[in-house]
Protein backbone atom coordinates (compact mmCIF):
# COMPACT_ATOMS: atom_id res chain seq x y z
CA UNK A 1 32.62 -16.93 16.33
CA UNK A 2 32.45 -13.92 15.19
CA UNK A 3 29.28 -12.90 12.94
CA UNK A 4 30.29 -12.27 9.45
CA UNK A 5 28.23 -9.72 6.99
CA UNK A 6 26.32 -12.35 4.72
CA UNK A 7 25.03 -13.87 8.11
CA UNK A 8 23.52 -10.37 9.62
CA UNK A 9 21.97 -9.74 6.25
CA UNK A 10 20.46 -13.31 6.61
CA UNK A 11 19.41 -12.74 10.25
CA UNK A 12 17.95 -9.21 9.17
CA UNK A 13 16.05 -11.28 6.23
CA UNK A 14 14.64 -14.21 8.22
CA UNK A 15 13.91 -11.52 11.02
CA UNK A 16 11.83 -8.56 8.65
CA UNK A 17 10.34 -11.41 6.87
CA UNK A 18 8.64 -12.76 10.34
CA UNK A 19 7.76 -9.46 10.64
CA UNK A 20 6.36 -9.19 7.34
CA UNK A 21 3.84 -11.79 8.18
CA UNK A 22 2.75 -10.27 11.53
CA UNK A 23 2.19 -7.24 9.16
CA UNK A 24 0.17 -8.80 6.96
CA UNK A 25 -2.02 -10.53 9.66
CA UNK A 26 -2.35 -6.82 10.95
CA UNK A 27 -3.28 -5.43 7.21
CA UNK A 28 -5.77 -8.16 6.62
CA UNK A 29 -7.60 -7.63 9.89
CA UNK A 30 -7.89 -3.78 8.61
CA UNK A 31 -8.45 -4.81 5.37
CA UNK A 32 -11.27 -6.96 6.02
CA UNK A 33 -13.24 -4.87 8.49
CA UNK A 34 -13.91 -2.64 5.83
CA UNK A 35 -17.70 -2.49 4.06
CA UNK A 36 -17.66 -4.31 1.67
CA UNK A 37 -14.11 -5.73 2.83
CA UNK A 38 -11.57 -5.23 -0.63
CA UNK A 39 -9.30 -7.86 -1.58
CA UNK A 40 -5.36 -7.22 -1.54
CA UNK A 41 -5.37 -7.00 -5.58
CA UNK A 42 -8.13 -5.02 -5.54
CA UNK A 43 -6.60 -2.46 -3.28
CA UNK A 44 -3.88 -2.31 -5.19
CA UNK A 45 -5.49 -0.27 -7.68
CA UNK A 46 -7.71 1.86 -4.86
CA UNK A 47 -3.70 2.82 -3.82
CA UNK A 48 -2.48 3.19 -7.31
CA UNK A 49 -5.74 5.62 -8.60
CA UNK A 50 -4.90 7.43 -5.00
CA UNK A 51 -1.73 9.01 -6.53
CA UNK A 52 -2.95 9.02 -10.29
CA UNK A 53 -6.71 9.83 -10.38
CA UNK A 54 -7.79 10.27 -14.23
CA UNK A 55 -5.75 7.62 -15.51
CA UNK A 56 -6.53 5.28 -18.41
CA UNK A 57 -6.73 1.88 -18.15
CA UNK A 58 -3.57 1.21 -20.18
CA UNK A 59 -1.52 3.20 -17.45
CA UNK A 60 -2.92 1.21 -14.62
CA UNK A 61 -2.02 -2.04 -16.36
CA UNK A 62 1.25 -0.36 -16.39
CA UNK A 63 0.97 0.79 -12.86
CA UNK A 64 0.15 -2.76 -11.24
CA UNK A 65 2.23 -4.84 -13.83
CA UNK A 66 -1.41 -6.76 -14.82
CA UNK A 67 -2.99 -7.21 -18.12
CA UNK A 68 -5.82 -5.55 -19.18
CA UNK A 69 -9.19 -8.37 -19.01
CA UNK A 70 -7.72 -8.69 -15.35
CA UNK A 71 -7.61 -4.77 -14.49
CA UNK A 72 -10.72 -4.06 -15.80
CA UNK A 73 -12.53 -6.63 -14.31
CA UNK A 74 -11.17 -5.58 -10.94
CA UNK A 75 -11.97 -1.95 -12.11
CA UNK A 76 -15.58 -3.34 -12.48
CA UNK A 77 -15.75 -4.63 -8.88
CA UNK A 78 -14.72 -1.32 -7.29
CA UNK A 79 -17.17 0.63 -9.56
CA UNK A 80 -20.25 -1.98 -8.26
CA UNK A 81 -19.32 -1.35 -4.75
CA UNK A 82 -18.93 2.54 -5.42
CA UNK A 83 -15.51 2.81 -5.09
CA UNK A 84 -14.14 4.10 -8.37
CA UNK A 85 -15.57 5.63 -11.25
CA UNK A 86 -14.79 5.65 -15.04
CA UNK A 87 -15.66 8.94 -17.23
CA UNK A 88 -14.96 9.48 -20.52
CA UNK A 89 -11.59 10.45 -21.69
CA UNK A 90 -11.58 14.65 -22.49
CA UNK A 91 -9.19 13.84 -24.94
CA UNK A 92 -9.77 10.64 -27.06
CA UNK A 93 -13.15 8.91 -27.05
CA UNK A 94 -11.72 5.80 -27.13
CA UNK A 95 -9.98 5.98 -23.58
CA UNK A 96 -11.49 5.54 -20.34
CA UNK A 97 -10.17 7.88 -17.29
CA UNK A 98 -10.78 6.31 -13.60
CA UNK A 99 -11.22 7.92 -10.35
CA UNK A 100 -11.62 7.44 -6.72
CA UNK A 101 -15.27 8.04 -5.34
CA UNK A 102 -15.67 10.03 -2.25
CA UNK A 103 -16.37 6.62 -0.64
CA UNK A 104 -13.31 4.97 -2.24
CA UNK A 105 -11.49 7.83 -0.65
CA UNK A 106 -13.05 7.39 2.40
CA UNK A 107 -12.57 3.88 2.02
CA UNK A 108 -8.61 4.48 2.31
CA UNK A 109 -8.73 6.88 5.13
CA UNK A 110 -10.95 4.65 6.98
CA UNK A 111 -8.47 1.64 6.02
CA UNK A 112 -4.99 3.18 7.29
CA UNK A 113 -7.03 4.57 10.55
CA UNK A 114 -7.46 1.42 11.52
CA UNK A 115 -3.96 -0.48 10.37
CA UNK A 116 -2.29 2.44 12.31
CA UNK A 117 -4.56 1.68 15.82
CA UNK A 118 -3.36 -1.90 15.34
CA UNK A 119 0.41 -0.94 15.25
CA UNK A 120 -0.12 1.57 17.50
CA UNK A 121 -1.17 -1.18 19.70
CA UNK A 122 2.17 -3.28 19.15
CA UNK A 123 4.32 -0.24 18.80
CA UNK A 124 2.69 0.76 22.53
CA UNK A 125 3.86 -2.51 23.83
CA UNK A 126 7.58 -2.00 22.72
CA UNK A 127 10.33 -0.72 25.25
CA UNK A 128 10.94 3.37 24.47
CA UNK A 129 14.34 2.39 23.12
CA UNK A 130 13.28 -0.64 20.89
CA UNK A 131 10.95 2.00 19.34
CA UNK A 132 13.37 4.73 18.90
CA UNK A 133 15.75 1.87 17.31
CA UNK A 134 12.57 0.52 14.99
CA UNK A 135 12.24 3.73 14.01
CA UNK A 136 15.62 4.29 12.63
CA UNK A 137 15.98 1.11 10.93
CA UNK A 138 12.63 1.20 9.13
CA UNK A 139 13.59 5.13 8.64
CA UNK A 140 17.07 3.32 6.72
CA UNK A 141 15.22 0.43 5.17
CA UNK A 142 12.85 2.83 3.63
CA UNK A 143 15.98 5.21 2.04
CA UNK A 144 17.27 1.24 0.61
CA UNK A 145 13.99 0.67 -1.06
CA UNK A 146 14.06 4.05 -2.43
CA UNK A 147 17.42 3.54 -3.76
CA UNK A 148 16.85 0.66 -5.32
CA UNK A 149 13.74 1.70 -6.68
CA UNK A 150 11.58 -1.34 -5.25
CA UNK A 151 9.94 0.85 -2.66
CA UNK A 152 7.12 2.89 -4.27
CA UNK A 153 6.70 6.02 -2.01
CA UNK A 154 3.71 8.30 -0.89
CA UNK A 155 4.03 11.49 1.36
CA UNK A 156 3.34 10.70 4.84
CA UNK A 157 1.87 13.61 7.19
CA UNK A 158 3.79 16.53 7.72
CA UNK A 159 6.25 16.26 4.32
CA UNK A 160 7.87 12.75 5.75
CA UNK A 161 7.60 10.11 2.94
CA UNK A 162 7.32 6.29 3.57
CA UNK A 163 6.86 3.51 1.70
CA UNK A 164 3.15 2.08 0.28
């Protein structure tokens, strides 16, 4: 029997979903060799002060979809482990700007160095033509999250954009 559209969508669900997972085993392991290692929600905001450095408070909250007791208090882990810093706002006294430390930027670098040596790893592994074809469908999955708007986007090396 022929395969019909709403059952290669479901195959292509069940089968980025597995991969999902394998991703996430691969992120954690990165993740948690940092020093001090940073919890997911916590990197959250190291990502979301990389493209915004000098925000408020208010805009983060905005940024991760999180009140603010919860923000702050992550805002206050990442400043004890020298992460992130808070100055005063040059433009209202009563607003708080944050920023990434050198070692919070650092931090990052350090982080996708080593999530890209364990794909490499994988990637490595695959057939030339399975990679050329994982290419081009993650290359099309990102341009659907785009569209969509659930896929927030950074600039990758060289001008190329992919998904955070």
């Amino acid at each position: 029997m022929p395969a019909t559209a709403g059952s290669q969508r479901d195959a292509a669900v069940a089968a980025a979903s597995s991969v999902v997972e394998a991703l996430e085993v691969l992120w954690g392991r990165g993740r948690d060799a940092g020093d001090p290692p940073v919890p997911p929600s916590q990197l959250r905001v190291l990502f979301a002060l990389e493209g915004n450095e000098g925000i408020n408070l208010r805009t983060l909250c905005d940024v991760l979809a999180a009140g603010p007791p919860a923000v702050s208090r992550l805002c206050d882990r990442l400043q004890a482990v020298g992460y992130l810093t808070r100055d005063a706002s040059p433009t209202s006294r009563r607003e708080v700007c944050l920023w990434l430390t050198p070692r919070g930027t650092a931090f990052l670098a350090q982080l996708r160095e080593r999530r890209e040596q364990e794909l490499a790893t994988v990637v490595s592994a695959m057939p030339e033509r399975a990679r050329r074809a994982l290419l081009e469908g993650l290359t099309a999955f990102r341009s659907a999250a785009e569209a969509t708007g659930l896929g927030a986007v950074r600039p990758l090396p060289g001008g190329r954009s992919h998904s955070a």
